[in-house]
PDB file of N, CA and C in Angstrom:
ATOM      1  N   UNK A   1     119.217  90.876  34.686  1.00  0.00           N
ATOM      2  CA  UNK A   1     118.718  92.246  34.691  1.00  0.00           C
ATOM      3  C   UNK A   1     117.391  92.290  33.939  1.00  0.00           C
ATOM      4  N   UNK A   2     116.400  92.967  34.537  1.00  0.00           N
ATOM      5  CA  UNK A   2     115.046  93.061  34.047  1.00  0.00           C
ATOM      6  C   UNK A   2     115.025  94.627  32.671  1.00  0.00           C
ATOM      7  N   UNK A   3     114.748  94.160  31.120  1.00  0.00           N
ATOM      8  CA  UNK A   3     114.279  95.111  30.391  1.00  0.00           C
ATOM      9  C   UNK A   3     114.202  96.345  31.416  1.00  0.00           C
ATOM     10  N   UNK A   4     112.836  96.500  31.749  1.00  0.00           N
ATOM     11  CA  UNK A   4     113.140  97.827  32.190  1.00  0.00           C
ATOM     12  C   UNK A   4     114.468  98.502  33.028  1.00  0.00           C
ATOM     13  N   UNK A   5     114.928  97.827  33.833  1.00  0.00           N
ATOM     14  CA  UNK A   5     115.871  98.557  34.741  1.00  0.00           C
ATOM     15  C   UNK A   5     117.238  98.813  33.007  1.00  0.00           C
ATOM     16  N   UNK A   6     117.795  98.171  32.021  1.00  0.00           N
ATOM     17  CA  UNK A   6     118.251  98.019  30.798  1.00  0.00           C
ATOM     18  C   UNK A   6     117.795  99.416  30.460  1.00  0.00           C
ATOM     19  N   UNK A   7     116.548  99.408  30.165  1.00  0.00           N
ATOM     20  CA  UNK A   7     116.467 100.953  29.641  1.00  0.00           C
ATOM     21  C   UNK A   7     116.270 102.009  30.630  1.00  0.00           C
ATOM     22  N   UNK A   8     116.100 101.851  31.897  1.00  0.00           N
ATOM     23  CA  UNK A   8     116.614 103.333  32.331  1.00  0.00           C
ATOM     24  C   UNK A   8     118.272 103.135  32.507  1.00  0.00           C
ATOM     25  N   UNK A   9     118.960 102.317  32.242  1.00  0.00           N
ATOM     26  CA  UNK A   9     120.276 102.958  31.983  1.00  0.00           C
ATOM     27  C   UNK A   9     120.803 103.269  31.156  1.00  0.00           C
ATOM     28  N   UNK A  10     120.183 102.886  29.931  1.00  0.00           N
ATOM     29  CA  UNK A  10     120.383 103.124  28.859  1.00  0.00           C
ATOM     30  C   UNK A  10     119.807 105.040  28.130  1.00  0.00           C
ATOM     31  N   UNK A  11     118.885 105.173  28.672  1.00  0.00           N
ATOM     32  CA  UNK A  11     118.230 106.766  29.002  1.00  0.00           C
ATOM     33  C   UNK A  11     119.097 107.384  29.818  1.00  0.00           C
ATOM     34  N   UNK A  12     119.660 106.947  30.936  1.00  0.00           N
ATOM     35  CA  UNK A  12     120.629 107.744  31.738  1.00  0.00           C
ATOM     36  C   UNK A  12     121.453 108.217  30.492  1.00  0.00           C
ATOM     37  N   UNK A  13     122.277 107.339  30.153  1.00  0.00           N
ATOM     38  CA  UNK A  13     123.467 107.236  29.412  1.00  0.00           C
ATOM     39  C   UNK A  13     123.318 108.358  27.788  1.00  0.00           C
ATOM     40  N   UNK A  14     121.846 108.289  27.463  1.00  0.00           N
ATOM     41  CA  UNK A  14     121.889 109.651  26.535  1.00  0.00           C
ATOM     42  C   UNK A  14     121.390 110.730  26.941  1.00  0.00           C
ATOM     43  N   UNK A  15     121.084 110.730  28.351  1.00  0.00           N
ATOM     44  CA  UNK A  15     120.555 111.756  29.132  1.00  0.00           C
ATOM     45  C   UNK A  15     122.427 112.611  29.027  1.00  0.00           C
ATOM     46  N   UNK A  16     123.120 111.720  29.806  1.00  0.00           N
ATOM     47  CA  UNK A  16     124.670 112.266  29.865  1.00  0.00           C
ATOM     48  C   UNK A  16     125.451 112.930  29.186  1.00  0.00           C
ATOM     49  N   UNK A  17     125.012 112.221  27.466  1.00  0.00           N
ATOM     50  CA  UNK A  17     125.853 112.680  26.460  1.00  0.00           C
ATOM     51  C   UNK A  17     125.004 113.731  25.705  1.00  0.00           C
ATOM     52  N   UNK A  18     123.723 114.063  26.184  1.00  0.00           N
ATOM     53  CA  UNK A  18     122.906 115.310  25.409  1.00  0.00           C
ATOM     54  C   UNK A  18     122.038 114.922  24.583  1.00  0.00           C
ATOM     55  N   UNK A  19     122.014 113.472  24.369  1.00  0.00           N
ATOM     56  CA  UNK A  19     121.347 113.287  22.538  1.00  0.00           C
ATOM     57  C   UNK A  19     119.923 113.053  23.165  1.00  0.00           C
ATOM     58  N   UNK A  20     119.204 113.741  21.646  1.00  0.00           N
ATOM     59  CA  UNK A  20     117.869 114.021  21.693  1.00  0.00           C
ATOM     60  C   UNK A  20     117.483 111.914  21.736  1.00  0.00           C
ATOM     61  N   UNK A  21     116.088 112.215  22.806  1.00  0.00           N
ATOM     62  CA  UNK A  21     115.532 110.646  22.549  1.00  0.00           C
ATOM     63  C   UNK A  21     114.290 110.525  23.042  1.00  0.00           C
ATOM     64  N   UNK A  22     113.293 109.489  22.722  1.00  0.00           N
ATOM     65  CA  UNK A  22     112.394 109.476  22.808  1.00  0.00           C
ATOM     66  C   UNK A  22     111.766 107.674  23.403  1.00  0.00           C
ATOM     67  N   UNK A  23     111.438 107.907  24.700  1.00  0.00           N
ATOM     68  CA  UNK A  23     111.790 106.555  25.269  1.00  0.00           C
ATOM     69  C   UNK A  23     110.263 106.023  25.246  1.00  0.00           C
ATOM     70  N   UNK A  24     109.636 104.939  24.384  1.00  0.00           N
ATOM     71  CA  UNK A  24     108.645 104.454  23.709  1.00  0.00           C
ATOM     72  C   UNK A  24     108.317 103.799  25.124  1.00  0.00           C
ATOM     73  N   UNK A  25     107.346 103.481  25.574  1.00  0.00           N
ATOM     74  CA  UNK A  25     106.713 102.605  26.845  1.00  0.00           C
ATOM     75  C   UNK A  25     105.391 102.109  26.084  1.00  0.00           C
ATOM     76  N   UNK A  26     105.471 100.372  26.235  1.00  0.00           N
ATOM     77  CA  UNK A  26     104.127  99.761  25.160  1.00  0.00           C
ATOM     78  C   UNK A  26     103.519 100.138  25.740  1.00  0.00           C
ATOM     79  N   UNK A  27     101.875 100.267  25.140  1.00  0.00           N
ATOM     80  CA  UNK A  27     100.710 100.510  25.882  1.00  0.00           C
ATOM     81  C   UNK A  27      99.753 100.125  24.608  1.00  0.00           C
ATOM     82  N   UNK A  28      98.699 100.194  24.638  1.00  0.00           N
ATOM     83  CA  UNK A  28      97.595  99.940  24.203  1.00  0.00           C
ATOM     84  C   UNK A  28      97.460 101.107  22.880  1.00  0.00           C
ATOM     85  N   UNK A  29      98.105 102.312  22.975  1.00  0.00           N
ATOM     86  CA  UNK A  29      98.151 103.514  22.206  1.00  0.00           C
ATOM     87  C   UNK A  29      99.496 103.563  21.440  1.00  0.00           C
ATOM     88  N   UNK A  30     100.338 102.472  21.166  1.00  0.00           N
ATOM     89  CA  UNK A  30     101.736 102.782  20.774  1.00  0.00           C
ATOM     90  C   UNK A  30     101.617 101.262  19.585  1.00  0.00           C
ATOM     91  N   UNK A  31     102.378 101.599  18.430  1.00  0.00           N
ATOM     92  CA  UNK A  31     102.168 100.922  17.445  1.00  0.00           C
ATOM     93  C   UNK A  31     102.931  99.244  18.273  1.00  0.00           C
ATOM     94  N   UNK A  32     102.840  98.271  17.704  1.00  0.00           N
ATOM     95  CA  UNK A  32     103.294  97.105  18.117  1.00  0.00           C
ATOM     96  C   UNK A  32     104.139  97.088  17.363  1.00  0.00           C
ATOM     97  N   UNK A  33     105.140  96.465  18.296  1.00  0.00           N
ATOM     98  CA  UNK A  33     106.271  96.363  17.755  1.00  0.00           C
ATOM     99  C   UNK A  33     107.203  97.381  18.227  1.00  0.00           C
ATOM    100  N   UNK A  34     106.797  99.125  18.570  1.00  0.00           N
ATOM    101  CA  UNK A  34     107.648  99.648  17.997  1.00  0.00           C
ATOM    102  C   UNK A  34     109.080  99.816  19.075  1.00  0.00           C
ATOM    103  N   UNK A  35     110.040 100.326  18.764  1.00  0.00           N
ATOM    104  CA  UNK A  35     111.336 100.439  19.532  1.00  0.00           C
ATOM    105  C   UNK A  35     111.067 101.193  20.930  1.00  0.00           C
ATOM    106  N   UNK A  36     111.858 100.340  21.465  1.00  0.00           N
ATOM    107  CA  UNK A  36     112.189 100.612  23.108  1.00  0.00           C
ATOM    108  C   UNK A  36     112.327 102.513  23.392  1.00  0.00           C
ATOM    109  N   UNK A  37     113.533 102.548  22.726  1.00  0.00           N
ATOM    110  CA  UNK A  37     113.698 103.850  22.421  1.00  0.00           C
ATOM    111  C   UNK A  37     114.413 104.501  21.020  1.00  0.00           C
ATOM    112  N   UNK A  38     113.925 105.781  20.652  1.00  0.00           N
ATOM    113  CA  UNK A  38     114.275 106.088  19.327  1.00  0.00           C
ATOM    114  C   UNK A  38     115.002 107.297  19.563  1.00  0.00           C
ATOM    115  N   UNK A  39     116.658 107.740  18.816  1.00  0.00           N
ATOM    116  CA  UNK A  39     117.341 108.570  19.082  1.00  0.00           C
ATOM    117  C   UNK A  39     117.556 109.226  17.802  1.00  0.00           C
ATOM    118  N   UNK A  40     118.105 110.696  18.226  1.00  0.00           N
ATOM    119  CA  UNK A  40     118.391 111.186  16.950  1.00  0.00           C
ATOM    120  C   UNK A  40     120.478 111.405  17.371  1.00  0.00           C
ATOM    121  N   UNK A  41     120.842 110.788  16.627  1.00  0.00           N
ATOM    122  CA  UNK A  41     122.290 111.060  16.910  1.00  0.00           C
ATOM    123  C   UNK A  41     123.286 111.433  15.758  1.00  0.00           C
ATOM    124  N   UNK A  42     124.206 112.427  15.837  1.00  0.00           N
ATOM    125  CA  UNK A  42     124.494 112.963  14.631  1.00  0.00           C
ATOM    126  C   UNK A  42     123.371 113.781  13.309  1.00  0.00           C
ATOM    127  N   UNK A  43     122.615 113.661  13.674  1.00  0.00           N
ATOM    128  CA  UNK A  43     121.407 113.515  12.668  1.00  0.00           C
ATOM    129  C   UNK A  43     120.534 112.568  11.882  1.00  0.00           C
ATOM    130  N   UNK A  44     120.914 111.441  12.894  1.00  0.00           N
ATOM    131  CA  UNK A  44     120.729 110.082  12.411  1.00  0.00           C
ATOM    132  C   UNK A  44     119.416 109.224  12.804  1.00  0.00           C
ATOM    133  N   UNK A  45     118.892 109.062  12.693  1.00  0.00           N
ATOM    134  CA  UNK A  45     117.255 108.157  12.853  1.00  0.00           C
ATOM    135  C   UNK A  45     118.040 106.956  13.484  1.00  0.00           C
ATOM    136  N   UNK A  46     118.013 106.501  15.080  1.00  0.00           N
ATOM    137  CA  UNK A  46     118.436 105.811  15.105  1.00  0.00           C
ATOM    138  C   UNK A  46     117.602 104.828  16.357  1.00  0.00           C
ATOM    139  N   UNK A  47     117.129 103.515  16.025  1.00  0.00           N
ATOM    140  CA  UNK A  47     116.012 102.889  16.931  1.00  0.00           C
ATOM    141  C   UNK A  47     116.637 101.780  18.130  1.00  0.00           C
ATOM    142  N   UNK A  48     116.228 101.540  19.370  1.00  0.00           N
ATOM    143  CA  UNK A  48     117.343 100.626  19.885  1.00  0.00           C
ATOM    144  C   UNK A  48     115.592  99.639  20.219  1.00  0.00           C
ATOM    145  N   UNK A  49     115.840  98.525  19.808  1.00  0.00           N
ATOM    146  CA  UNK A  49     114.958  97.288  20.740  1.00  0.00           C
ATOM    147  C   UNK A  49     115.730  96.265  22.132  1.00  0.00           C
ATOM    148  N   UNK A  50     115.368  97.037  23.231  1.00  0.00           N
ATOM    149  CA  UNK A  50     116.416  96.584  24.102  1.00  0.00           C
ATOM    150  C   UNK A  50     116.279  95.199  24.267  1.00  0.00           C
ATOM    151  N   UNK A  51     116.814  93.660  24.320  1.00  0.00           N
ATOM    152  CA  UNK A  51     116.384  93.093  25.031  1.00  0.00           C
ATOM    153  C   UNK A  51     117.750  92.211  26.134  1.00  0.00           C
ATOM    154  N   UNK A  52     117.134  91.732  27.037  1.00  0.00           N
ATOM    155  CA  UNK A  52     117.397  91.388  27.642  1.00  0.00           C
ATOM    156  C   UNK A  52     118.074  89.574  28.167  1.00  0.00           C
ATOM    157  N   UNK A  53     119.240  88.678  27.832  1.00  0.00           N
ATOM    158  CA  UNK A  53     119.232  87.324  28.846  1.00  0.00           C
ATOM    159  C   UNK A  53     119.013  86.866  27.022  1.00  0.00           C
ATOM    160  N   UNK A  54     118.112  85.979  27.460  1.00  0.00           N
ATOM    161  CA  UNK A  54     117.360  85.098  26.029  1.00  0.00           C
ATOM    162  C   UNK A  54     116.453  86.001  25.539  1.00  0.00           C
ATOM    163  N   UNK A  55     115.564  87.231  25.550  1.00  0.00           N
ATOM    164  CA  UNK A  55     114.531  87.631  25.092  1.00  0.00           C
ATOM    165  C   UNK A  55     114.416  87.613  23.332  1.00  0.00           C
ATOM    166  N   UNK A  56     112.906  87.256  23.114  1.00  0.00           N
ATOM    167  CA  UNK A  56     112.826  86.780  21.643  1.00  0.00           C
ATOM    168  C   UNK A  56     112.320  88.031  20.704  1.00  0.00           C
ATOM    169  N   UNK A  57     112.963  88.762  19.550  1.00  0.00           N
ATOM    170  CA  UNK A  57     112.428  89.396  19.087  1.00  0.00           C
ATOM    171  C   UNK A  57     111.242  88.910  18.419  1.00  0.00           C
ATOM    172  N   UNK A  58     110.041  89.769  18.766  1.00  0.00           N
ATOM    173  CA  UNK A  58     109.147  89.302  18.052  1.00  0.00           C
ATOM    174  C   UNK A  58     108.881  90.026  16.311  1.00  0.00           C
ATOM    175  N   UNK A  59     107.792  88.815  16.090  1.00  0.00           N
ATOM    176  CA  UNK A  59     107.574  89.591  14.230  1.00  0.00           C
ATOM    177  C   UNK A  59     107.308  90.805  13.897  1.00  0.00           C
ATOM    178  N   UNK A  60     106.675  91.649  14.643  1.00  0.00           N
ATOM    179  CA  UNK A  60     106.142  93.006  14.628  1.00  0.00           C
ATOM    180  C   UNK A  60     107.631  93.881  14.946  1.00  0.00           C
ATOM    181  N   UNK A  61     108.264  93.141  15.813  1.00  0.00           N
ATOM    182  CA  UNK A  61     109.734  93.937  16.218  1.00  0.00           C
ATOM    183  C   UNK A  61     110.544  94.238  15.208  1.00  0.00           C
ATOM    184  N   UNK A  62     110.508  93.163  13.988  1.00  0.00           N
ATOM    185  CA  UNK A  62     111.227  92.730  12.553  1.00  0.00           C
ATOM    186  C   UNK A  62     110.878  93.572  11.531  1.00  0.00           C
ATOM    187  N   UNK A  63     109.319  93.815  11.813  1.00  0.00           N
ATOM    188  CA  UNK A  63     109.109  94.709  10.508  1.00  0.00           C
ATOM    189  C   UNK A  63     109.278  96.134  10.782  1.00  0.00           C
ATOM    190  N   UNK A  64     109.059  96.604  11.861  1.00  0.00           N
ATOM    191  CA  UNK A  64     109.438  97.942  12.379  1.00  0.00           C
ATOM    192  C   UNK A  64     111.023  97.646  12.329  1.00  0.00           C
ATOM    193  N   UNK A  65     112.123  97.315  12.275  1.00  0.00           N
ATOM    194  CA  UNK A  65     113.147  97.010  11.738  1.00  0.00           C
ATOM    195  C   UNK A  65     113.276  97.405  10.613  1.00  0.00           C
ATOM    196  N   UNK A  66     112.758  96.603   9.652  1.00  0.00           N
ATOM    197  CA  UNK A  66     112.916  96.820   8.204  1.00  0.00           C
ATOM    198  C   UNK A  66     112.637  97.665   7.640  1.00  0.00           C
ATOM    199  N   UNK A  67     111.241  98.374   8.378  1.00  0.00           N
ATOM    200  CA  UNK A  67     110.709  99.626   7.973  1.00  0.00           C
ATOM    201  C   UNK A  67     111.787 100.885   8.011  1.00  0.00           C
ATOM    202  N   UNK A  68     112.430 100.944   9.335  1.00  0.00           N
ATOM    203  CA  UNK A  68     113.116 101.704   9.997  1.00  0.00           C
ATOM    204  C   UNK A  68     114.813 101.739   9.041  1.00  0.00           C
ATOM    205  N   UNK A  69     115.166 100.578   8.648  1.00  0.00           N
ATOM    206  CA  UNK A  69     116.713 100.406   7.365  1.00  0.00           C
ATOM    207  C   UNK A  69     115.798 100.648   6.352  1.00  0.00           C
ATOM    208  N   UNK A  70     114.938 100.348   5.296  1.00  0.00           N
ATOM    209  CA  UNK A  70     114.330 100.987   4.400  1.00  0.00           C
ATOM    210  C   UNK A  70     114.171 101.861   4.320  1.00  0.00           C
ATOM    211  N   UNK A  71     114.097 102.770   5.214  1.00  0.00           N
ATOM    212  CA  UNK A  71     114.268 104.346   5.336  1.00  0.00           C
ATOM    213  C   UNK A  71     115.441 105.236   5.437  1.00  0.00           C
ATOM    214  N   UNK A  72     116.231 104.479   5.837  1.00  0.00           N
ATOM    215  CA  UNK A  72     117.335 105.022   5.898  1.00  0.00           C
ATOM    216  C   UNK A  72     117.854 104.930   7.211  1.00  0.00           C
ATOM    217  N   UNK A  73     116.983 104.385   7.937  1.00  0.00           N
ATOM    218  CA  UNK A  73     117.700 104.993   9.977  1.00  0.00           C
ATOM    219  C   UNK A  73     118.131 103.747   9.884  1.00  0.00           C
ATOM    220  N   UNK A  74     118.450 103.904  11.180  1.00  0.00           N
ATOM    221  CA  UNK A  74     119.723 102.510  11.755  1.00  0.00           C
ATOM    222  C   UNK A  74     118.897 101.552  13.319  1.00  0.00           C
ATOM    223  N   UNK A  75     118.691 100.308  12.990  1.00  0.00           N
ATOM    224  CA  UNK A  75     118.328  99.962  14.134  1.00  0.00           C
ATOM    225  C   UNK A  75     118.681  98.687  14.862  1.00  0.00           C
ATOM    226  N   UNK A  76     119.209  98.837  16.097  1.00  0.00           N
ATOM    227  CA  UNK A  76     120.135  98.074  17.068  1.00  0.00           C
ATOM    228  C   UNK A  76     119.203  97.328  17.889  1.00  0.00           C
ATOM    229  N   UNK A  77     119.495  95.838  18.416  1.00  0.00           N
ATOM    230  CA  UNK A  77     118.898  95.064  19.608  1.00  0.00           C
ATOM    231  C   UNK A  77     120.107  95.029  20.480  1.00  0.00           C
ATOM    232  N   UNK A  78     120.658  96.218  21.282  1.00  0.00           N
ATOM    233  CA  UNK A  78     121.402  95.619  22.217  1.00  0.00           C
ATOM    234  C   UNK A  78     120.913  94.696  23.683  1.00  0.00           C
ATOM    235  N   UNK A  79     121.541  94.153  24.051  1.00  0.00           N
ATOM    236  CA  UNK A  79     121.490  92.806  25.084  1.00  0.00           C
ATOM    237  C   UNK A  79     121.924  93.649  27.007  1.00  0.00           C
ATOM    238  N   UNK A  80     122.792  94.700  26.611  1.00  0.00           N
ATOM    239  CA  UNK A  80     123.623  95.028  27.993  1.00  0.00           C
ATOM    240  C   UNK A  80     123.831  96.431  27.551  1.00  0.00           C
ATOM    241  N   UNK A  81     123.858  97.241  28.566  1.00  0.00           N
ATOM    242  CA  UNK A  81     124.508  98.974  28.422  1.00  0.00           C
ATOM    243  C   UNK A  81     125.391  98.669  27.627  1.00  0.00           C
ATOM    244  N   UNK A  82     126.266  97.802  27.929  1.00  0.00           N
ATOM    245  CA  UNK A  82     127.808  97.918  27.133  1.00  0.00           C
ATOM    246  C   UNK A  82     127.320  98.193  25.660  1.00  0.00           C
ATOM    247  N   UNK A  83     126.349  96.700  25.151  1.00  0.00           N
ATOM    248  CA  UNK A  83     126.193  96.880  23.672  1.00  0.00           C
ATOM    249  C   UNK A  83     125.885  98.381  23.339  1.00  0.00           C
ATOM    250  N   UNK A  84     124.890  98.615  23.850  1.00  0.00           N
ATOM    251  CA  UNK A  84     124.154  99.663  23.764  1.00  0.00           C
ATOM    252  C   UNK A  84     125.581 101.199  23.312  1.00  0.00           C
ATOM    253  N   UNK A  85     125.567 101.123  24.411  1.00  0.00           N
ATOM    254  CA  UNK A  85     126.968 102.323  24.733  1.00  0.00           C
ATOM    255  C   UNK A  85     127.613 101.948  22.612  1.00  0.00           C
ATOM    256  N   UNK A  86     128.380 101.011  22.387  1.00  0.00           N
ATOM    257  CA  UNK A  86     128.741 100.649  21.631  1.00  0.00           C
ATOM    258  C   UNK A  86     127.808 100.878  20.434  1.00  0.00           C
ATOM    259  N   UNK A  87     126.565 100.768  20.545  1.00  0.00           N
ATOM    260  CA  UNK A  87     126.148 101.375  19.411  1.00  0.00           C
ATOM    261  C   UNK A  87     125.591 102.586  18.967  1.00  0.00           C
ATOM    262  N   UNK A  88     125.962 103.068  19.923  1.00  0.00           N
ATOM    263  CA  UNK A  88     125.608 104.707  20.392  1.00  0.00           C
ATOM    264  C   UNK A  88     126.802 105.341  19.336  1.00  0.00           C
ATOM    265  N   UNK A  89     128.316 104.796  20.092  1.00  0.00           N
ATOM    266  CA  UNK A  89     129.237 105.253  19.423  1.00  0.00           C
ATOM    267  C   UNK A  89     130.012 105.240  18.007  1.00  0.00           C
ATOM    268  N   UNK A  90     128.996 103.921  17.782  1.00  0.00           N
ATOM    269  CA  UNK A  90     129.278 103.858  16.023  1.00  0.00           C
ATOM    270  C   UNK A  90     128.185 105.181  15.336  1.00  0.00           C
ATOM    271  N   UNK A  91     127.471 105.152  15.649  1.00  0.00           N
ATOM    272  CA  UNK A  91     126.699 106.674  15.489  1.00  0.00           C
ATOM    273  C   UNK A  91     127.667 107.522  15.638  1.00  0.00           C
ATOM    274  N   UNK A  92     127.984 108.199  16.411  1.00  0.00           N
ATOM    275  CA  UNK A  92     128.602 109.251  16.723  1.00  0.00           C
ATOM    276  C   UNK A  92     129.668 109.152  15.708  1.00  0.00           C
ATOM    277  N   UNK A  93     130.793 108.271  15.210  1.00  0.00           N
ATOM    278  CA  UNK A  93     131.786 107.895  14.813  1.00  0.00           C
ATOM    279  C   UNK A  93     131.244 107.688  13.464  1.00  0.00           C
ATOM    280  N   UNK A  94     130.100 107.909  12.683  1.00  0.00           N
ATOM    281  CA  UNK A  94     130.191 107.330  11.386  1.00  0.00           C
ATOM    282  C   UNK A  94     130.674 105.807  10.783  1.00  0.00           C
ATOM    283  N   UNK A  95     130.147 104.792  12.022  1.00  0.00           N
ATOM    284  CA  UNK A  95     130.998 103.417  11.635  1.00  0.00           C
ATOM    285  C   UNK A  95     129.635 102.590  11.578  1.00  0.00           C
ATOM    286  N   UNK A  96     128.575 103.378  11.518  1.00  0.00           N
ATOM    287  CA  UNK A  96     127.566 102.188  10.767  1.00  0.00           C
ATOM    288  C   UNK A  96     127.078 101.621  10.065  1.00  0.00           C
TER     289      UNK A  96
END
């Protein structure tokens, strides 16, 4: 499965359940590094870096990471909807 087709199902899927999100597309105008997509769930700052098969997080991916738990938000690399779904619901559930 190709990244992109990953995150439009992954956008479907908080399209479904209501939660506010904000779906990052790199470009030339968007910080490096930053998350695929960024959600607010429960009230929670929460960042997903989708990747995909083998894909390699890169260094810029790491520090927008760290930046992002230093602050307090929560941030996930899921691999498949499933993960994804799954870390949606530890949000929702208070199990992160």
């Amino acid at each position: 499965m190709r990244e992109s087709k990953l995150q439009q199902e992954c956008v479907k899927y908080l399209k479904s359940k209501g939660i506010y999100y904000i779906n990052i597309y790199g470009s030339g105008r968007t910080a490096k590094g930053a998350p695929d997509i960024i959600a607010c769930i429960n009230g929670k700052f929460v960042a997903f870096e989708l990747k995909v098969e083998d894909g390699v997080i890169a260094p810029s991916q790491r520090i927008h990471e760290k930046n992002i738990r230093k602050s307090g938000g929560y941030h996930f690399y899921p691999r498949s909807l499933e993960e994804f779904i799954k870390a949606v619901r530890s949000c929702e559930n208070e199990e992160v």
